[in-house]
N, C-alpha and C. Protein backbone atom coordinates (compact mmCIF):
# COMPACT_ATOMS: atom_id res chain seq x y z
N UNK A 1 149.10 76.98 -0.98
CA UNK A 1 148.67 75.82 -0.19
C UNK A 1 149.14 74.55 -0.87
N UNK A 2 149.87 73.57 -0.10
CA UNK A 2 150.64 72.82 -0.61
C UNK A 2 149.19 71.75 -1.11
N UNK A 3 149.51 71.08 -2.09
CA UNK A 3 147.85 69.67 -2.32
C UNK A 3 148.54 68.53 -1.93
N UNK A 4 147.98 67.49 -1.05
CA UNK A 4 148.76 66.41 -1.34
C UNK A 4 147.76 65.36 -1.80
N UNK A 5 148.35 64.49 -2.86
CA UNK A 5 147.69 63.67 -3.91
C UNK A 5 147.69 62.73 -2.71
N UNK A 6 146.60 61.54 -2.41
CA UNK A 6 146.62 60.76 -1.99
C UNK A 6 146.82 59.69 -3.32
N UNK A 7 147.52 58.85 -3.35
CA UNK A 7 147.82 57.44 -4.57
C UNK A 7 146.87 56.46 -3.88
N UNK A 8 146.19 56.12 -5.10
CA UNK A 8 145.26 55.05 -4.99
C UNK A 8 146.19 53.24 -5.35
N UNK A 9 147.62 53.45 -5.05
CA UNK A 9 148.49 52.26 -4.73
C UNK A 9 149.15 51.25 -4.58
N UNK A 10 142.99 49.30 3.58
CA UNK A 10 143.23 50.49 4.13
C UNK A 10 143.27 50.37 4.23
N UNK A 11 134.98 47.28 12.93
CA UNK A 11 133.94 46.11 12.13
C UNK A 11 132.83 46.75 12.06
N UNK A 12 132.56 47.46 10.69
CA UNK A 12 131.26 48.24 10.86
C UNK A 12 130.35 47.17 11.19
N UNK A 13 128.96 47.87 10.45
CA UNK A 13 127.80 47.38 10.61
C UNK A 13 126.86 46.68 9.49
N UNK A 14 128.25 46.33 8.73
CA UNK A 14 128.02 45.36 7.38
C UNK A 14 127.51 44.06 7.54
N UNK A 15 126.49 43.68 6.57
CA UNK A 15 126.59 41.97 6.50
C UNK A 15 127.40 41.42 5.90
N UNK A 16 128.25 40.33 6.04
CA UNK A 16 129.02 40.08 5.12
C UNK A 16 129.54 38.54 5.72
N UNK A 17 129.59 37.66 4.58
CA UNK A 17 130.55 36.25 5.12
C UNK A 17 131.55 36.14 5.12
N UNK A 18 132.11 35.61 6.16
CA UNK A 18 132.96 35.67 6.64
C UNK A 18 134.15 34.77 5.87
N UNK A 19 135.30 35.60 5.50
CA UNK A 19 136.07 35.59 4.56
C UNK A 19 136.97 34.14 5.14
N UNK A 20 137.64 33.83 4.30
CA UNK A 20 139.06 32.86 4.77
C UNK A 20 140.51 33.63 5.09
N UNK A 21 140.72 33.07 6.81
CA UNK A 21 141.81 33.31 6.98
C UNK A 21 143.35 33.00 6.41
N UNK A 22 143.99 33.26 5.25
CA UNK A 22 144.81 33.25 4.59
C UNK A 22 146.43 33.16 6.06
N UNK A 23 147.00 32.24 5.42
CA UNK A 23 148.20 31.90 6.36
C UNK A 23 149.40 33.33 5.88
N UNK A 24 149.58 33.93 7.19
CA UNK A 24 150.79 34.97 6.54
C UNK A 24 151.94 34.85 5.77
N UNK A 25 152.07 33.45 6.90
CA UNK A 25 153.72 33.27 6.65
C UNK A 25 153.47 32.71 4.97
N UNK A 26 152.59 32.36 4.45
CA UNK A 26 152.85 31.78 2.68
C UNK A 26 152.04 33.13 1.90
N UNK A 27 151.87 34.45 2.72
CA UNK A 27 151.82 35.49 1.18
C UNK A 27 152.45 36.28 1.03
N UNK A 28 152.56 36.57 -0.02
CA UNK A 28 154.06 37.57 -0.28
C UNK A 28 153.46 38.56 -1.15
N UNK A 29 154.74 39.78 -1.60
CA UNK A 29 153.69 40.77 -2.27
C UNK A 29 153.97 40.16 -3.59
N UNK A 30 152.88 41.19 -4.48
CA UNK A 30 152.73 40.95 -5.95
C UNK A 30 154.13 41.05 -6.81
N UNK A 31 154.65 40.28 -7.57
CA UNK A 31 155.83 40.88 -8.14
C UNK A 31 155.55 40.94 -9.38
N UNK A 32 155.93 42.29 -9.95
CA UNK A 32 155.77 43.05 -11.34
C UNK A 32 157.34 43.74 -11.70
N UNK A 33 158.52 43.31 -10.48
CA UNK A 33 159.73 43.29 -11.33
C UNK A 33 160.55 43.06 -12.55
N UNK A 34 160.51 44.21 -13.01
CA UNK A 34 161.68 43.75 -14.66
C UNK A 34 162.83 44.34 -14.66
N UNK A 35 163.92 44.03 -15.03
CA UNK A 35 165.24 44.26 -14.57
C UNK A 35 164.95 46.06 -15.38
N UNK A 36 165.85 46.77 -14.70
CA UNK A 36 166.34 48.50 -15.30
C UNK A 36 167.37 48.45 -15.75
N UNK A 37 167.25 49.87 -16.56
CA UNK A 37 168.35 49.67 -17.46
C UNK A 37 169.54 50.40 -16.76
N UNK A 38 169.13 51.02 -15.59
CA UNK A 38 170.19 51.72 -14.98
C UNK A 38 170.57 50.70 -13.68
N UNK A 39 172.21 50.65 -13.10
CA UNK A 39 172.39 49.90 -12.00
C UNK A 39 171.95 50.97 -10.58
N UNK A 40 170.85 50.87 -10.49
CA UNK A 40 170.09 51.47 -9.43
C UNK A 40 169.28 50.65 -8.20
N UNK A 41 169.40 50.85 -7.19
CA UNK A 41 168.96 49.54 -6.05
C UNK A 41 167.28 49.14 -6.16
N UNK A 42 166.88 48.33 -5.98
CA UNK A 42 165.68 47.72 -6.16
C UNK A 42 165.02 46.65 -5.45
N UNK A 43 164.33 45.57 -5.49
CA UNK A 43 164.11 44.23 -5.18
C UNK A 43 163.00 43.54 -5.55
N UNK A 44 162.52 42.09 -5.57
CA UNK A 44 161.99 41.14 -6.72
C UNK A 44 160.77 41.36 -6.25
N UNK A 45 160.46 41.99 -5.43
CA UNK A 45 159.13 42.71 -5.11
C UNK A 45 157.94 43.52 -5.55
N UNK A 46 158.93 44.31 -6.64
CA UNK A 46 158.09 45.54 -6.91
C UNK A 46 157.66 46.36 -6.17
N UNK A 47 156.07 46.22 -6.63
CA UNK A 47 154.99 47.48 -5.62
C UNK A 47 154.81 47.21 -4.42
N UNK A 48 155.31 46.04 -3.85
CA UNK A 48 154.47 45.59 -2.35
C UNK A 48 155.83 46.26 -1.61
N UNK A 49 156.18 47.31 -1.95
CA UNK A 49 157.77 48.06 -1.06
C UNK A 49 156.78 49.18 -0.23
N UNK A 50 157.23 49.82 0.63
CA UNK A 50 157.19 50.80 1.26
C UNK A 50 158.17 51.51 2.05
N UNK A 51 159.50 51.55 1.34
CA UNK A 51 160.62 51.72 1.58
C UNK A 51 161.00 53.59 1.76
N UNK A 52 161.61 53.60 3.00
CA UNK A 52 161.56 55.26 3.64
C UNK A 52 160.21 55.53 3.97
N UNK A 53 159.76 54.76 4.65
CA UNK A 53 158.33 54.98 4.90
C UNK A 53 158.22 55.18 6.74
N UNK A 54 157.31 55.33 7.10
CA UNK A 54 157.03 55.70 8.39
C UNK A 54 155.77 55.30 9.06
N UNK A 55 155.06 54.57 10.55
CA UNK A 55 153.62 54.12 10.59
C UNK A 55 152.80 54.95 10.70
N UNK A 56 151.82 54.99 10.26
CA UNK A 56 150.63 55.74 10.73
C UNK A 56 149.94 56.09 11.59
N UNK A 57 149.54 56.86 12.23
CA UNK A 57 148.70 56.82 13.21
C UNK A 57 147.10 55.61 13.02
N UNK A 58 147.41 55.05 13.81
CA UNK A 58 146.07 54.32 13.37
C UNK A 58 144.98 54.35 13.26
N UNK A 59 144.48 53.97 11.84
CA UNK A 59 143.14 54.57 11.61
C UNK A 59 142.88 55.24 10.67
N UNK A 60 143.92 56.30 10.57
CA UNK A 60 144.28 57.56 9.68
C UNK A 60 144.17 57.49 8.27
N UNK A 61 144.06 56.21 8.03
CA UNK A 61 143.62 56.11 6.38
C UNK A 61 142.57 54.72 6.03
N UNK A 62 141.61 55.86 6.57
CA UNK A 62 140.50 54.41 6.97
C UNK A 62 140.06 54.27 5.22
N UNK A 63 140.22 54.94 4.13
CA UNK A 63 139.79 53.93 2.76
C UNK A 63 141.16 52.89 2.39
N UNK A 64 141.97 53.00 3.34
CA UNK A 64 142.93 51.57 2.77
C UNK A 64 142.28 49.88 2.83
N UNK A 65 142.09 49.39 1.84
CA UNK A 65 142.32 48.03 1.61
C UNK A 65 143.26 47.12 1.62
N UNK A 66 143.27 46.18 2.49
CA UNK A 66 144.37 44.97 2.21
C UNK A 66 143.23 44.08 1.48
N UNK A 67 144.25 43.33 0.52
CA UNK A 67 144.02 42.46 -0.42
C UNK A 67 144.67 41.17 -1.08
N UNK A 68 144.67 40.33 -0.48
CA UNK A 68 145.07 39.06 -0.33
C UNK A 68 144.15 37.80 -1.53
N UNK A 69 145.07 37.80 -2.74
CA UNK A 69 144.92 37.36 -4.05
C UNK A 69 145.08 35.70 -3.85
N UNK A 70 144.64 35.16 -4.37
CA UNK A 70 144.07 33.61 -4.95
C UNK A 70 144.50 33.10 -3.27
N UNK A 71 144.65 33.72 -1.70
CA UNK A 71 145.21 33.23 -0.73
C UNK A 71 146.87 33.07 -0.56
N UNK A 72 147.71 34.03 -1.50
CA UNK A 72 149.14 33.69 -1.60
C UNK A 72 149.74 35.02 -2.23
N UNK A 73 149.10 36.04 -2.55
CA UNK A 73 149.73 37.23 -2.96
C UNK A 73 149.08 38.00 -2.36
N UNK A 74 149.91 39.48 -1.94
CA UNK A 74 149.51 40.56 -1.41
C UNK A 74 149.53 41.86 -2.32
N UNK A 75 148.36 42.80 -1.79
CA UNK A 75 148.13 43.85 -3.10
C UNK A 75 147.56 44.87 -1.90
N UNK A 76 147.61 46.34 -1.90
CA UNK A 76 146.71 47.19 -1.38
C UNK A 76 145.81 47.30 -2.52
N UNK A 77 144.82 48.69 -1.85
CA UNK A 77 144.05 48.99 -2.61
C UNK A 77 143.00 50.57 -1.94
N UNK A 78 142.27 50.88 -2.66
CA UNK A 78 141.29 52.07 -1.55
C UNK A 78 139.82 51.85 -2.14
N UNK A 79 139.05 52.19 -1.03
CA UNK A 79 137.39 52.10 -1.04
C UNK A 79 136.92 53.41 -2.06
N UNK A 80 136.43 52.88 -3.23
CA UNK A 80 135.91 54.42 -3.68
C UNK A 80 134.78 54.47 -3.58
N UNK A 81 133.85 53.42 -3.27
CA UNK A 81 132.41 53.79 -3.55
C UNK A 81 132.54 52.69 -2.54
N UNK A 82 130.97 52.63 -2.26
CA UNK A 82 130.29 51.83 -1.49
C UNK A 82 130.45 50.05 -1.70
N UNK A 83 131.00 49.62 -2.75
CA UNK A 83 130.74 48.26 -3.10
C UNK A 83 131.94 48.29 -4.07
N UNK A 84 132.71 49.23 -4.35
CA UNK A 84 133.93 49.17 -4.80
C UNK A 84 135.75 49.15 -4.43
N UNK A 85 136.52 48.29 -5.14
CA UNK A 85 137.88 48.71 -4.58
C UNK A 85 138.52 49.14 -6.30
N UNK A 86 139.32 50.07 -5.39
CA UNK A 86 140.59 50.30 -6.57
C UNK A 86 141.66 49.74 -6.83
N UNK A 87 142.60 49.18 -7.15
CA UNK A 87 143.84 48.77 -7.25
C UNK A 87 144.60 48.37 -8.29
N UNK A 88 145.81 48.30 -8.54
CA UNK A 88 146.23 47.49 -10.00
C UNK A 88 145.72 46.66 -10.23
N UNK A 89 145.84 46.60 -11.92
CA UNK A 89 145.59 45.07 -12.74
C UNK A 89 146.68 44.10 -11.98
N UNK A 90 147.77 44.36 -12.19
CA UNK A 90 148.76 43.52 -11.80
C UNK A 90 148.86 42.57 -10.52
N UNK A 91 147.82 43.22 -9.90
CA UNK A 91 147.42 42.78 -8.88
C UNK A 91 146.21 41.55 -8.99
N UNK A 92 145.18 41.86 -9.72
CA UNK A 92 144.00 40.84 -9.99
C UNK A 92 144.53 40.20 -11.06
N UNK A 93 145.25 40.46 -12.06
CA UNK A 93 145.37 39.63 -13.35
C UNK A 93 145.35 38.09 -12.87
N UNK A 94 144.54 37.63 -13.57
CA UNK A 94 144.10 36.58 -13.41
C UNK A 94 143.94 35.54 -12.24
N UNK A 95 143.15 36.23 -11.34
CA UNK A 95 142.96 36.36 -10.13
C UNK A 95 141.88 35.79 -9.84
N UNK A 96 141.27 34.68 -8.80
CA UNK A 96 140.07 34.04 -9.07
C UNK A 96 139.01 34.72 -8.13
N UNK A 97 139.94 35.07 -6.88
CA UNK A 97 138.78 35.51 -5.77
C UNK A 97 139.89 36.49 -5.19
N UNK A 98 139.73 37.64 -4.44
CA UNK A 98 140.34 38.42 -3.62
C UNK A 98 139.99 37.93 -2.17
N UNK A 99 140.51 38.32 -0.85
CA UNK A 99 139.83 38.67 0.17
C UNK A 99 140.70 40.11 0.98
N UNK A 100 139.46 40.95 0.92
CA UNK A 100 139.61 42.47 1.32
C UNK A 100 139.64 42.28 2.65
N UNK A 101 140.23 43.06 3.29
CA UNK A 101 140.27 43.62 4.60
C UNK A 101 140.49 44.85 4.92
N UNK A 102 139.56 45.46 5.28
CA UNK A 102 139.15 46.92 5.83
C UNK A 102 139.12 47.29 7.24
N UNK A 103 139.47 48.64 7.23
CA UNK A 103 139.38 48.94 8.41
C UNK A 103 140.69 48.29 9.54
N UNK A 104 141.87 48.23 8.67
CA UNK A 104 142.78 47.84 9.27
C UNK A 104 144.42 48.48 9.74
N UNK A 105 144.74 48.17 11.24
CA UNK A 105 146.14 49.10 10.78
C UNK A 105 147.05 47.69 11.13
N UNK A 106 146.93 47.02 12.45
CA UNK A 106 147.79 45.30 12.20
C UNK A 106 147.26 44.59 11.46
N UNK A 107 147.49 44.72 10.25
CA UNK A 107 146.71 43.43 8.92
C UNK A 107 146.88 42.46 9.41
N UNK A 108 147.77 42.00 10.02
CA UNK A 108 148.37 40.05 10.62
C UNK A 108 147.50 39.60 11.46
N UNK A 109 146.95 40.43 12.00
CA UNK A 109 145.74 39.86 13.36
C UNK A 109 144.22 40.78 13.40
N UNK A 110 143.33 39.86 13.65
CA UNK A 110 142.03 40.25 13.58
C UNK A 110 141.74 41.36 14.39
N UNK A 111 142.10 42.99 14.06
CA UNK A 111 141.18 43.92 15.27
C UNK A 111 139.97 43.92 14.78
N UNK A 112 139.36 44.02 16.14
CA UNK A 112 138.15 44.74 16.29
C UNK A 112 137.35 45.77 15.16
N UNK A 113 138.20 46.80 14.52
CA UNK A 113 137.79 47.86 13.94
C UNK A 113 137.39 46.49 12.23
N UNK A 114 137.94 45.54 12.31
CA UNK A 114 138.07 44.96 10.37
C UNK A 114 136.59 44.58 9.81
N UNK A 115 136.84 44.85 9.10
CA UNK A 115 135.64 43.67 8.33
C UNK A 115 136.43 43.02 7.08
N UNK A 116 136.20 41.63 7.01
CA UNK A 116 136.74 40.60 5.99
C UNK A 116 135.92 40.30 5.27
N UNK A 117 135.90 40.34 3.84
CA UNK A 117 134.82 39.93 2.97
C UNK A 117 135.55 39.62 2.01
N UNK A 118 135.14 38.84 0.69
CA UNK A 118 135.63 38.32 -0.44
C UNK A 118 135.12 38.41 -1.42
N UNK A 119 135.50 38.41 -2.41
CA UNK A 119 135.42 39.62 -4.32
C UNK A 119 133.95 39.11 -4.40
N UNK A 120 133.07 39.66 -4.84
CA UNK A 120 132.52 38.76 -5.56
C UNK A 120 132.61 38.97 -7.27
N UNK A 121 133.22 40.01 -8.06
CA UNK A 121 134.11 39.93 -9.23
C UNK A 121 134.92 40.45 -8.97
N UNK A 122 135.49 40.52 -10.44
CA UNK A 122 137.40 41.46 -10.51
C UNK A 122 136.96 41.69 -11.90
N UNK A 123 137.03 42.96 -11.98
CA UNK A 123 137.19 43.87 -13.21
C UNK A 123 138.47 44.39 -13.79
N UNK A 124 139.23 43.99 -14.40
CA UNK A 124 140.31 44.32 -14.88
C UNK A 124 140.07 45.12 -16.30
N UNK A 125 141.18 45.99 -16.39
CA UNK A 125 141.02 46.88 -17.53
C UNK A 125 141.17 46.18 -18.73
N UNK A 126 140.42 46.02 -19.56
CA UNK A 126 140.85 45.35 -20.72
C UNK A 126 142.05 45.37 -21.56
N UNK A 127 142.39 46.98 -21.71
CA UNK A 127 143.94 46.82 -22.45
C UNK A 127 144.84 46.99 -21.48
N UNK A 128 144.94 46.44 -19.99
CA UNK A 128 145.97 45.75 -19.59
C UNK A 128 146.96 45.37 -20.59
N UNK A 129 148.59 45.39 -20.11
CA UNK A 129 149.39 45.48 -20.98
C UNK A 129 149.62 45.30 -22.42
N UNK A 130 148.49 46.04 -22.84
CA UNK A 130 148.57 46.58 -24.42
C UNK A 130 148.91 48.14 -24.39
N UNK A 131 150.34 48.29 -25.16
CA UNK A 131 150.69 47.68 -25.85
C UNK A 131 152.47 47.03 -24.70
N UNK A 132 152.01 47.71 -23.73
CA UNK A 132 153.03 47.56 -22.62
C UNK A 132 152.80 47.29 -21.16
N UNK A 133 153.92 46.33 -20.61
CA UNK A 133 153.16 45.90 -19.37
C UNK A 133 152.78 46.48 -18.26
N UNK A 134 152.96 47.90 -18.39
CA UNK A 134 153.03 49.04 -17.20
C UNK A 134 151.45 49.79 -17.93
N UNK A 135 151.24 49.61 -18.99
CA UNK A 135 149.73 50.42 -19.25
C UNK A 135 148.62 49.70 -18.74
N UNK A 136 147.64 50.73 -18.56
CA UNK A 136 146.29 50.61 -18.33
C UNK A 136 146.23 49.51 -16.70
N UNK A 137 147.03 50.10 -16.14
CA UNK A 137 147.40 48.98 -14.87
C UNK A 137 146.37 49.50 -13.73
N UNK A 138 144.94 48.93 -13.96
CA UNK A 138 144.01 49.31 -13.01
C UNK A 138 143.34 48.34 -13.03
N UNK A 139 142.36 47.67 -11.63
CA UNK A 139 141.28 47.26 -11.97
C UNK A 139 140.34 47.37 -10.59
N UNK A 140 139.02 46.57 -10.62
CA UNK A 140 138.42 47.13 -9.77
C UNK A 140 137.59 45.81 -8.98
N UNK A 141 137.31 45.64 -8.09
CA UNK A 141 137.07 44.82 -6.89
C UNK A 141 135.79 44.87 -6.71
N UNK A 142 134.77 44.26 -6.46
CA UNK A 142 133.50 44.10 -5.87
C UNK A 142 133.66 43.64 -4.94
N UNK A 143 132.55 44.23 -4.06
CA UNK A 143 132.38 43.36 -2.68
C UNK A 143 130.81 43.09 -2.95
N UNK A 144 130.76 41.79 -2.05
CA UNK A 144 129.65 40.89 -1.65
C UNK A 144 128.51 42.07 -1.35
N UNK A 145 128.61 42.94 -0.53
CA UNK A 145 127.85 43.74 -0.59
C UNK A 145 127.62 44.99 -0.27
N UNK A 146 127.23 46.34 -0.02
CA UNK A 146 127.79 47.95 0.06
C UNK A 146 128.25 47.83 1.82
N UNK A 147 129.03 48.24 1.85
CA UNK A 147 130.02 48.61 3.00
C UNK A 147 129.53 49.76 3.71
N UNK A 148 129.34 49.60 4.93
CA UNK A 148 128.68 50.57 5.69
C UNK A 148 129.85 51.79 6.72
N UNK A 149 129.69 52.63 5.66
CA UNK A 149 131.07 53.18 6.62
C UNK A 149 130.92 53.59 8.33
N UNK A 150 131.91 53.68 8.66
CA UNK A 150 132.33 53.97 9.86
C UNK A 150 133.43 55.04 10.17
N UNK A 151 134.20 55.14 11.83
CA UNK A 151 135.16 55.72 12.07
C UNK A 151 136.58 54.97 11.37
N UNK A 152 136.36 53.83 10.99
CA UNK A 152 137.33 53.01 10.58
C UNK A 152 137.35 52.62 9.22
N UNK A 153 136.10 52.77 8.46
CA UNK A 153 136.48 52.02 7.07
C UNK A 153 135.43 53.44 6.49
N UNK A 154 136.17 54.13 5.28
CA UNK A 154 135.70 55.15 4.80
C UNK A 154 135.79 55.47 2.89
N UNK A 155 135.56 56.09 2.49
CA UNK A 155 135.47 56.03 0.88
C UNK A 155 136.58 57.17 1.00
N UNK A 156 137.21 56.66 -0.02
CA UNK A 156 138.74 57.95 -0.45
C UNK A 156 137.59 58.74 -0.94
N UNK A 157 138.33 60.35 -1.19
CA UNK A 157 138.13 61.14 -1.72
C UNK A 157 138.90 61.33 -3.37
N UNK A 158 138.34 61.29 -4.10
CA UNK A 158 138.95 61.51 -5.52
C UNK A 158 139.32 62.81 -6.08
N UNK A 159 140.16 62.89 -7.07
CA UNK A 159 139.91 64.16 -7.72
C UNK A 159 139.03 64.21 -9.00
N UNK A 160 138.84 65.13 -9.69
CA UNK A 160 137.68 65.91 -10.83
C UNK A 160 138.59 64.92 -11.56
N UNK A 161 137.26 64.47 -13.03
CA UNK A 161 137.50 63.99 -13.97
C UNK A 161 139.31 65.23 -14.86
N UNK A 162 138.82 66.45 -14.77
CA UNK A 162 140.07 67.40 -15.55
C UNK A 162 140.88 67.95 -14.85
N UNK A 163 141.25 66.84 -13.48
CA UNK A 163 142.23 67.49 -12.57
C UNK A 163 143.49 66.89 -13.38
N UNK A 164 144.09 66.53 -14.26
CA UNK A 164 145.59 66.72 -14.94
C UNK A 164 146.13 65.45 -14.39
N UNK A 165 147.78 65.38 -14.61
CA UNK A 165 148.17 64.03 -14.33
C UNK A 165 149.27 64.48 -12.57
N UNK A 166 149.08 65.59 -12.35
CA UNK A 166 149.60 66.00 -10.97
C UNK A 166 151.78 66.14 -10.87
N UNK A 167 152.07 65.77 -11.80
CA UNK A 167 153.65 65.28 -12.23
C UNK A 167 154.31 66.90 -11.49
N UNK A 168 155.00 66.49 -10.38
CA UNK A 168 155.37 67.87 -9.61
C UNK A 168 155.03 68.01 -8.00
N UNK A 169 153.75 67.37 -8.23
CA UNK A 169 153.27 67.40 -6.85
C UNK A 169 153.10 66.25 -5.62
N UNK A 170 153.55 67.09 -4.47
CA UNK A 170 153.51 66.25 -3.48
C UNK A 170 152.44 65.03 -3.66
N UNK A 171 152.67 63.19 -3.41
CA UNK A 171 152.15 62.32 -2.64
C UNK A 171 152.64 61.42 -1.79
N UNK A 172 150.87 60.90 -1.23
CA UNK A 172 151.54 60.22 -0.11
C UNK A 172 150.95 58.70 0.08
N UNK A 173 151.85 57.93 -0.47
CA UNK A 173 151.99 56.37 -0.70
C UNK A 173 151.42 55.76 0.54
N UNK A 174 150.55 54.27 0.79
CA UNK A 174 150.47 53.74 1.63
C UNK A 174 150.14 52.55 1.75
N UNK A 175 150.74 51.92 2.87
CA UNK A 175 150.39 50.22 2.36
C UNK A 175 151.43 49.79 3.39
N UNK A 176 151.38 48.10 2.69
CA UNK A 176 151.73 47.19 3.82
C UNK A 176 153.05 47.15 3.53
N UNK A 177 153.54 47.18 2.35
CA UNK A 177 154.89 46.15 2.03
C UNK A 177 155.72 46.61 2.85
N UNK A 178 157.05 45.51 2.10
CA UNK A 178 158.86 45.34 2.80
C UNK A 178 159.24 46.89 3.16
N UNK A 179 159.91 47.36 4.00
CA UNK A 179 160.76 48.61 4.10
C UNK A 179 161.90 48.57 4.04
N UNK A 180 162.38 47.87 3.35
CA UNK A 180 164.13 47.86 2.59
C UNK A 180 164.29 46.82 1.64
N UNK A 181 165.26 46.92 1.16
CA UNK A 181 165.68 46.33 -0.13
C UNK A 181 166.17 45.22 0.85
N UNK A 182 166.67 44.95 1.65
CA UNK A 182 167.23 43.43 2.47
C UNK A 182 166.03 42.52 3.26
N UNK A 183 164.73 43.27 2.84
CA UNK A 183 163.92 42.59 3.90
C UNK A 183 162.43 42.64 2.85
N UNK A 184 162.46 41.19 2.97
CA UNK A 184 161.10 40.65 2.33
C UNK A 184 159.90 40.04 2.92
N UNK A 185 159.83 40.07 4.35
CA UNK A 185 158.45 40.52 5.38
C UNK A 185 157.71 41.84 4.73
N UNK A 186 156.28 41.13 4.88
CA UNK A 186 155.81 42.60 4.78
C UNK A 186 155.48 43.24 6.00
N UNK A 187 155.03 44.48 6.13
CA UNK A 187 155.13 45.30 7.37
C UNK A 187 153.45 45.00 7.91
N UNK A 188 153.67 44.41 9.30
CA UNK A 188 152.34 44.18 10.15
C UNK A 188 151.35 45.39 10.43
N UNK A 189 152.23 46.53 10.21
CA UNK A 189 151.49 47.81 10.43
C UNK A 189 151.33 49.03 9.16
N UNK A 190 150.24 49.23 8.72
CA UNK A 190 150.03 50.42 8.11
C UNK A 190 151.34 51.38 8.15
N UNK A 191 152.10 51.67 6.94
CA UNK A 191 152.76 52.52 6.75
C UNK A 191 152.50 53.72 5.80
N UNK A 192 153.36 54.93 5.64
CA UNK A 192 153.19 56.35 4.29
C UNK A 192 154.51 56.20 4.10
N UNK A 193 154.63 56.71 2.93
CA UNK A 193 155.75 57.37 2.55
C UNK A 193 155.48 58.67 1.74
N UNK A 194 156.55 59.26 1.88
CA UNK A 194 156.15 60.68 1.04
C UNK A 194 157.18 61.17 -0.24
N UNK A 195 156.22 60.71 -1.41
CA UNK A 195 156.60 61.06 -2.62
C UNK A 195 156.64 61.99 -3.71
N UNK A 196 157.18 61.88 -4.66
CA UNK A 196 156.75 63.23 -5.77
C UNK A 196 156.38 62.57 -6.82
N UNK A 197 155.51 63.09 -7.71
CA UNK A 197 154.93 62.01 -8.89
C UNK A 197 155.71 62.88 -9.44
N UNK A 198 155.96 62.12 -10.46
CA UNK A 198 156.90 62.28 -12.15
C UNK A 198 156.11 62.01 -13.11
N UNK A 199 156.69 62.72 -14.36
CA UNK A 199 155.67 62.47 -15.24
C UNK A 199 156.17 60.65 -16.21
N UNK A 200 154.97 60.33 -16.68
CA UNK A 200 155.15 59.18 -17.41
C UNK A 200 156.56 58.40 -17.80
N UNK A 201 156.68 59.78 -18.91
CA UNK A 201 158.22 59.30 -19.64
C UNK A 201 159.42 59.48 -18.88
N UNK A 202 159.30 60.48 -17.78
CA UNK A 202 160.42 60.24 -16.36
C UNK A 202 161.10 58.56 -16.06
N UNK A 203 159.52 58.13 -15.76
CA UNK A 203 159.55 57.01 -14.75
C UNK A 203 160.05 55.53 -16.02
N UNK A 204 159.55 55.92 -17.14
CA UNK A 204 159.74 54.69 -18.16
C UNK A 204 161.37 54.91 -18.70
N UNK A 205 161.69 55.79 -18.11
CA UNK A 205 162.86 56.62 -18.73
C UNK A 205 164.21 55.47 -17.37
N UNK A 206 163.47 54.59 -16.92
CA UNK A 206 164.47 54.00 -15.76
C UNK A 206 164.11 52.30 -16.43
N UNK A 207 163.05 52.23 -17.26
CA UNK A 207 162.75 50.88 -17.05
C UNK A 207 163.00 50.28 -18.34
């Protein structure tokens, strides 16, 4: 039976205040680009890519978070708990306020299914790039207050604390960003792509 890793990287009946509408056309994704050592194709983007990717059925990944940083950077993310988000450091580093949006598949326009709310902290991993800028690249999101799930906004499923680092096995990427190296829009609609994780020294083995 094949496993596929989901990568952590989505209007109930929540209370919540009502977030600030952030202008599209001025956010762009997070960039954590550093040149490679190999001449291999890329762009100044980084993580906000979703390149060979395909849309989703909508809905279909109701723990996705959009996450829209100081009002001018873009980041995904996923619901793990009730009052929590997941996502890179690289994403919050020094980050004053988030605003989440759940329950979404056109991030650009208000459906029906969203709820908008804003951080009320950012937990970043402390040894963030110690001793390198690719380590400990996690941090974690509060919301204003526990999120009431629905058909539309739902808690990922995790794996076991001694489930291993997965290097071999099918995943499946998801999010907003660019879908090519010539195009720096991000994508209005929920996209996947389908990947293979590598192990550590693979991937550092390019950078």
């Amino acid at each position: 039976m094949k496993l596929i890793v989901y990568l952590i990287a989505v209007l109930g009946l929540s209370v919540a205040l009502p977030s600030p509408q952030s202008p599209w056309n001025k956010v762009k994704g997070k960039n954590i680009y550093i040149e490679p050592k190999f001449n291999h194709t890329t762009d100044k983007y980084g993580n906000a890519r979703i390149i060979g990717s395909y849309e989703v059925d909508p809905h279909s990944r109701p723990y996705q978070a959009a996450l829209i940083i100081n009002g001018e950077s873009f980041c995904s993310g996923s619901l793990i708990s009730p009052n929590y988000i997941l996502t890179a450091a690289h994403c919050t580093f020094s980050a004053s306020y988030v605003e989440i949006i759940l329950g979404a598949h056109r991030v650009t326009i208000q459906e029906p299914s969203q709820l908008r709310v804003t951080s009320t902290s950012i937990v970043t991993h402390e040894d963030y790039m110690k001793p390198d800028k690719h380590d400990n690249d996690i941090s974690l999101i509060k919301t204003p207050n526990y999120i009431v799930t629905n058909n539309y906004i739902q808690i990922v499923r995790l794996t076991g604390t001694a489930s291993g680092e997965y290097a071999g096995y099918l995943a499946n990427l998801s999010g907003w960003g660019t879908t090519s190296d010539s195009n720096s829009t991000l994508s209005p609609v929920l996209r996947d792509a389908d990947l293979v994780i590598l192990k550590k020294h693979v991937v550092f083995g390019f950078l």
